[in-house]
C-alpha atoms as a PDB file:
ATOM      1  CA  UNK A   1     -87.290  77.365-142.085  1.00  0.00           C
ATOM      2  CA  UNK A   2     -90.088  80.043-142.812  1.00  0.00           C
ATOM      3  CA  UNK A   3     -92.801  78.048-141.398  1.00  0.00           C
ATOM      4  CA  UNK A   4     -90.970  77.493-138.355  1.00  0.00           C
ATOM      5  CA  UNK A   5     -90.490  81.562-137.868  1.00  0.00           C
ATOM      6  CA  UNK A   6     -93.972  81.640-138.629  1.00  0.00           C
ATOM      7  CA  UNK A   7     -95.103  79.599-136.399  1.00  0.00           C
ATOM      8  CA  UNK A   8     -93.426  80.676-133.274  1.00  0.00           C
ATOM      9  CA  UNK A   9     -94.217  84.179-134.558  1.00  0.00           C
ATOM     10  CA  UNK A  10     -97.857  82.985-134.080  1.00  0.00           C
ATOM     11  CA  UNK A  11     -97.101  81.505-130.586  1.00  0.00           C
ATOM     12  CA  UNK A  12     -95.032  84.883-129.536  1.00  0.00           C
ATOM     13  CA  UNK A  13     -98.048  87.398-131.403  1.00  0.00           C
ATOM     14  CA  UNK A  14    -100.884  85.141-129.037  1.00  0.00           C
ATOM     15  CA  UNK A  15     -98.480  84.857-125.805  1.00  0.00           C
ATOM     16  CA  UNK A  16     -98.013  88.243-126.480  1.00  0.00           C
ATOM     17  CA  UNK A  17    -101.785  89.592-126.939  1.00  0.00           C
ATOM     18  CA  UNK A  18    -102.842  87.771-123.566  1.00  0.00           C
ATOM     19  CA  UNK A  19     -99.980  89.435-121.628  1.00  0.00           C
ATOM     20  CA  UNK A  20    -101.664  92.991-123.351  1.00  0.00           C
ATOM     21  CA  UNK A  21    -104.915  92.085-122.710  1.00  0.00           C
ATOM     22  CA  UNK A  22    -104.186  90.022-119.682  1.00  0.00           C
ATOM     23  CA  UNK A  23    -107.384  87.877-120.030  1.00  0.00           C
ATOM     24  CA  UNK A  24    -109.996  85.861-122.050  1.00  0.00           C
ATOM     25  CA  UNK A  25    -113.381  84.953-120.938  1.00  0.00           C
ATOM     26  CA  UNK A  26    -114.991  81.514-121.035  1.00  0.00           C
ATOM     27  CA  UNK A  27    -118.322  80.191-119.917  1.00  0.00           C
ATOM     28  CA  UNK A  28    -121.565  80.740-120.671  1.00  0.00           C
ATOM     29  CA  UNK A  29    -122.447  84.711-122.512  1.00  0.00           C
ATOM     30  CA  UNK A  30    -125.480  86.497-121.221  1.00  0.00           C
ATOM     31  CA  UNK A  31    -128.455  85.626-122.981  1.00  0.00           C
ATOM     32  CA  UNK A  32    -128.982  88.832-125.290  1.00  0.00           C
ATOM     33  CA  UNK A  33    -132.424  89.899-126.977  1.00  0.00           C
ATOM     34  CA  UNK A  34    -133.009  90.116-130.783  1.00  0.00           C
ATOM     35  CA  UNK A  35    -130.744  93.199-132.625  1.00  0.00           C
ATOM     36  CA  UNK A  36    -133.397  96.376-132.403  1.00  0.00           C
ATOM     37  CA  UNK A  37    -135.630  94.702-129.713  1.00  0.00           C
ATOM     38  CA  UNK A  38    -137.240  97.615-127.344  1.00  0.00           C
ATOM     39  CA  UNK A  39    -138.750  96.282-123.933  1.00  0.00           C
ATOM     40  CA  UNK A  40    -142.347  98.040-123.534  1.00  0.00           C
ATOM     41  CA  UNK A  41    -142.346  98.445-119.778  1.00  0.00           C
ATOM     42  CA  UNK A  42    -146.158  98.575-119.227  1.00  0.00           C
ATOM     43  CA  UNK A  43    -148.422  96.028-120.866  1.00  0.00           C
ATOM     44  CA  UNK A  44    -152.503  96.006-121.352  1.00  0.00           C
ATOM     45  CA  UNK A  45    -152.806  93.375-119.515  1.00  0.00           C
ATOM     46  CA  UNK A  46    -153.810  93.149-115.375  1.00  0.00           C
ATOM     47  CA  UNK A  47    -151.797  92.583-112.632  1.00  0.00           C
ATOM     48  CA  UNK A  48    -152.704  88.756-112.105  1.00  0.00           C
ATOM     49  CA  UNK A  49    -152.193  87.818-115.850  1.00  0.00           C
ATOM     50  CA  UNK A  50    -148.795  89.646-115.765  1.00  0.00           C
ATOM     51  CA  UNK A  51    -147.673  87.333-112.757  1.00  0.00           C
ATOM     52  CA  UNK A  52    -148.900  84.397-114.081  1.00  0.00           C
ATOM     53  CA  UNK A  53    -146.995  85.003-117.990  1.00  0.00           C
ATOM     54  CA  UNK A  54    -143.484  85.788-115.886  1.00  0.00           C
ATOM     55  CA  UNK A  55    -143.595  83.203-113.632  1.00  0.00           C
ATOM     56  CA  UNK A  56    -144.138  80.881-116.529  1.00  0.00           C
ATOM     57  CA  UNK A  57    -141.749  82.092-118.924  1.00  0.00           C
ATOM     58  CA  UNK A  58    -139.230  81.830-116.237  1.00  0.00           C
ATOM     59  CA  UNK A  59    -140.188  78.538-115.866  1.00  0.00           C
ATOM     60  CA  UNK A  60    -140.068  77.665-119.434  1.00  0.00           C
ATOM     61  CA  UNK A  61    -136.293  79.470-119.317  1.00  0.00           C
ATOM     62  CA  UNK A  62    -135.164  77.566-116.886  1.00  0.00           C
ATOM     63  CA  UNK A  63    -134.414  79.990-114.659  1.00  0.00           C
ATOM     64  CA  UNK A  64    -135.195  79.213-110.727  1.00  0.00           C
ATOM     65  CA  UNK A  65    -138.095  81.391-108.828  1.00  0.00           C
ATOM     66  CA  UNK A  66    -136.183  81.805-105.577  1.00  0.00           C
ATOM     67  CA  UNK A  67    -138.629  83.995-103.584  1.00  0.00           C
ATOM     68  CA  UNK A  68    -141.991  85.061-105.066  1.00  0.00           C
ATOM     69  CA  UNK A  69    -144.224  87.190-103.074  1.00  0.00           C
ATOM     70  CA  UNK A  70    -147.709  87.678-105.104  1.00  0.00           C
ATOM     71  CA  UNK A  71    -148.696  90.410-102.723  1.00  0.00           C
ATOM     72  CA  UNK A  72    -146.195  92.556-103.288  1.00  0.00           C
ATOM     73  CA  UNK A  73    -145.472  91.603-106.920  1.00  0.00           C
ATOM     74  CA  UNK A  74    -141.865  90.869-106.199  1.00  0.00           C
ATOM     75  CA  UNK A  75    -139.837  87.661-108.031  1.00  0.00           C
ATOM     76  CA  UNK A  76    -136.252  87.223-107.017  1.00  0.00           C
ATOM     77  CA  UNK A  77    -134.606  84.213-109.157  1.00  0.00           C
ATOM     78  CA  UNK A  78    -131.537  82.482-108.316  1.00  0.00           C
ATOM     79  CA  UNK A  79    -128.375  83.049-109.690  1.00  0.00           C
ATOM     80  CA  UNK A  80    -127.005  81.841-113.117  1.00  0.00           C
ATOM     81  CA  UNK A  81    -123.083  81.329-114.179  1.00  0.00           C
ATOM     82  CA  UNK A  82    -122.292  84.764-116.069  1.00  0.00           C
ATOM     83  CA  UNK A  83    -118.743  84.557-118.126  1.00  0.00           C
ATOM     84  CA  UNK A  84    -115.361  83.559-116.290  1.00  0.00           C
ATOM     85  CA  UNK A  85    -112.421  85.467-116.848  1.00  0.00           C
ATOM     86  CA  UNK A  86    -108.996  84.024-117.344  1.00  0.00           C
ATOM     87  CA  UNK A  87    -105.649  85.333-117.310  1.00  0.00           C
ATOM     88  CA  UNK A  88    -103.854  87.918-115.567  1.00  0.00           C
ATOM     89  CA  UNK A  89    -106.828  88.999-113.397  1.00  0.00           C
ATOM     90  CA  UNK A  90    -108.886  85.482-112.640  1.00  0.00           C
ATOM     91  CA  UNK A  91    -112.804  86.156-111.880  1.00  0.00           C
ATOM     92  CA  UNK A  92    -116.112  84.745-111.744  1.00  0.00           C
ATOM     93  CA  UNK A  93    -119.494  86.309-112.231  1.00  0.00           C
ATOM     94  CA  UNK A  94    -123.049  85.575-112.330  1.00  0.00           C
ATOM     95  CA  UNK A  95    -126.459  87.092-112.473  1.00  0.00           C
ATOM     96  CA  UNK A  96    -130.075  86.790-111.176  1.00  0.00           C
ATOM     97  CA  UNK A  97    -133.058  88.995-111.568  1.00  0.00           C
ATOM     98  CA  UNK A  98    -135.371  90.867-109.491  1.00  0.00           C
ATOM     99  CA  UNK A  99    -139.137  91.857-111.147  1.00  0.00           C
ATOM    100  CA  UNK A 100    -141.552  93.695-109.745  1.00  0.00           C
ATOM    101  CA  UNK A 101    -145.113  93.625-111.113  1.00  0.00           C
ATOM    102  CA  UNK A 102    -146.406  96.746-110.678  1.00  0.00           C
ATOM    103  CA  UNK A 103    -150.760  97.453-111.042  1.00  0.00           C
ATOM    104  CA  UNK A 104    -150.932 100.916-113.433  1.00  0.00           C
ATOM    105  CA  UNK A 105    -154.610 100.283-113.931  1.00  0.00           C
ATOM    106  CA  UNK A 106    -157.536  97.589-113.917  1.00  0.00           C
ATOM    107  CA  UNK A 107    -155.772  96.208-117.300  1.00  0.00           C
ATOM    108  CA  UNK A 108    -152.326  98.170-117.366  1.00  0.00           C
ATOM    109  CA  UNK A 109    -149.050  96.708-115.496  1.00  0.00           C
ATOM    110  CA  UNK A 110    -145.919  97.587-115.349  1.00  0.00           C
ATOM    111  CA  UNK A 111    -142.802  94.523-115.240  1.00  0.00           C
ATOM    112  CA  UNK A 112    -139.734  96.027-114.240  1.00  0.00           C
ATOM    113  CA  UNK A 113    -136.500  93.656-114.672  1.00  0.00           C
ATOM    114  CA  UNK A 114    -133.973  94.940-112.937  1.00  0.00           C
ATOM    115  CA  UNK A 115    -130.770  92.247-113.593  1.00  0.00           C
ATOM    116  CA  UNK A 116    -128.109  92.316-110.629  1.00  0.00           C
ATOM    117  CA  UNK A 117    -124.339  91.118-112.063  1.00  0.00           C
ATOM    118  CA  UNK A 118    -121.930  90.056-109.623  1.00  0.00           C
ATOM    119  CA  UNK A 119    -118.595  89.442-109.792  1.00  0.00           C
ATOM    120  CA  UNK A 120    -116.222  87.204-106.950  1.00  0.00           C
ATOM    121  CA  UNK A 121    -113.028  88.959-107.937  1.00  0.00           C
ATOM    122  CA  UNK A 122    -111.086  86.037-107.695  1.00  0.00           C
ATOM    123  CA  UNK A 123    -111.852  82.564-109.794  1.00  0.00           C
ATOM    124  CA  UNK A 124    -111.858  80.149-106.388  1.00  0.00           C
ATOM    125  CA  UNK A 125    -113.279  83.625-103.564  1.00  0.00           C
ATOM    126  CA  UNK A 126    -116.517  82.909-101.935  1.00  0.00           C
ATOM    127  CA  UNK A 127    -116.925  86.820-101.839  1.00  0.00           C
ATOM    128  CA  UNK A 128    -119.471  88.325-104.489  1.00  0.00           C
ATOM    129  CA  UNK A 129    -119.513  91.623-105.241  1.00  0.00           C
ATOM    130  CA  UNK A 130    -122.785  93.582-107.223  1.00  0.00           C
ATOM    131  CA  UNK A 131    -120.874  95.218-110.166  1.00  0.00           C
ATOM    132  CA  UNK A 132    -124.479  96.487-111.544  1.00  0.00           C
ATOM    133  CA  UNK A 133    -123.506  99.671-111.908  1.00  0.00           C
ATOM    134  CA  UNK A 134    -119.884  99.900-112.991  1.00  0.00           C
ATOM    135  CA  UNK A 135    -121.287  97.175-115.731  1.00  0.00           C
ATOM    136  CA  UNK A 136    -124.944  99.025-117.506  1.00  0.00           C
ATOM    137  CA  UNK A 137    -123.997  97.621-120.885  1.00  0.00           C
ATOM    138  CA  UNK A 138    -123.214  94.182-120.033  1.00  0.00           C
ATOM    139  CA  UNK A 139    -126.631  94.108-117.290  1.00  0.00           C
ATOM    140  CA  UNK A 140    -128.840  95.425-120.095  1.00  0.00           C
ATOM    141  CA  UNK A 141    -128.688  91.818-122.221  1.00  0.00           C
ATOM    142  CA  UNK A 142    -129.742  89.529-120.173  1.00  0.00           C
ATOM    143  CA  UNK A 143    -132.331  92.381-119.063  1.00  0.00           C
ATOM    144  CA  UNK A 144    -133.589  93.232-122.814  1.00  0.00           C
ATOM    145  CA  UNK A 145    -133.610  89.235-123.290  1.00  0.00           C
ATOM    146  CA  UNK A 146    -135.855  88.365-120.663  1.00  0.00           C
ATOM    147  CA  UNK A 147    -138.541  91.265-121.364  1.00  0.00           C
ATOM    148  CA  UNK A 148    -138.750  89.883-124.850  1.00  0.00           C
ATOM    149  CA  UNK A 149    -139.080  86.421-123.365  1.00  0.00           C
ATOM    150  CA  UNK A 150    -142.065  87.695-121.457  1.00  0.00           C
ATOM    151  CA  UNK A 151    -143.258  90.035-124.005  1.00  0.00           C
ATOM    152  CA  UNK A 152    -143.290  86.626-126.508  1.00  0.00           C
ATOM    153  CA  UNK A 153    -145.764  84.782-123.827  1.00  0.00           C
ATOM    154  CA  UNK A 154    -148.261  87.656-123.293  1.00  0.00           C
END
């Protein structure tokens, strides 16, 4: 008979935690960088070389160049699946970056990744919202990950 209290104890203490916290996540995490990693910013290396080690190591991650304008140094890749909530409030998300390769000198550039997280609001709405800003923490993995992606090819 105790195992039986026990058990739906167990059921009641889970059924209960999910109405409390009303959700759970599945799908993919964001990809997070090494504990203690520290992007650099600005490399010693030239403008050219820069574009050539991003657009590779994006390549090697998998991760779509949707627009790339060498002029300008700008790299816009398409979206990936972020982490989909479930529960009480249903959601989607997903993320994409935006890099700009920036000349400091003959052989100094800055890469800036700047991640953009958005969110649909609803698991099935068409709507996406950018949640960047309400969300620093969670955009500053998959932004420390990729500089030390790039950081391992240079």
């Amino acid at each position: 008979m105790g195992s039986k209290s026990s058990f739906f104890g167990a059921i009641a203490s889970t059924f209960f935690a999910l109405i409390v916290c009303g959700c759970t996540a599945i799908g993919p995490d964001f990809p997070k960088a090494d504990a203690g990693f520290t992007p650099k910013v600005t490399y010693n290396i030239d403008s050219e070389a820069a574009w050539t080690k991003v657009i590779s190591t994006l390549g090697a991650n998998t991760i779509h160049v949707e627009q790339a304008q060498h002029e300008s140094g700008q790299i816009k890749t398409g979206y990936m699946e972020g982490t989909t909530t479930v529960g009480l409030v249903n959601g989607s998300s997903r993320y994409m970056y935006r890099i700009y390769i920036i000349p400091v000198e003959k052989t100094k550039t800055t890469i800036n990744v700047s991640p953009v997280l958005e969110s649909s609001g609803a698991q099935y709405a068409q709507n996406w919202n950018d949640v960047s800003s309400q969300n620093t923490d969670i955009v500053s993995e998959p932004r420390s990950w990729l500089y030390q992606k790039i950081e391992g090819s240079l």
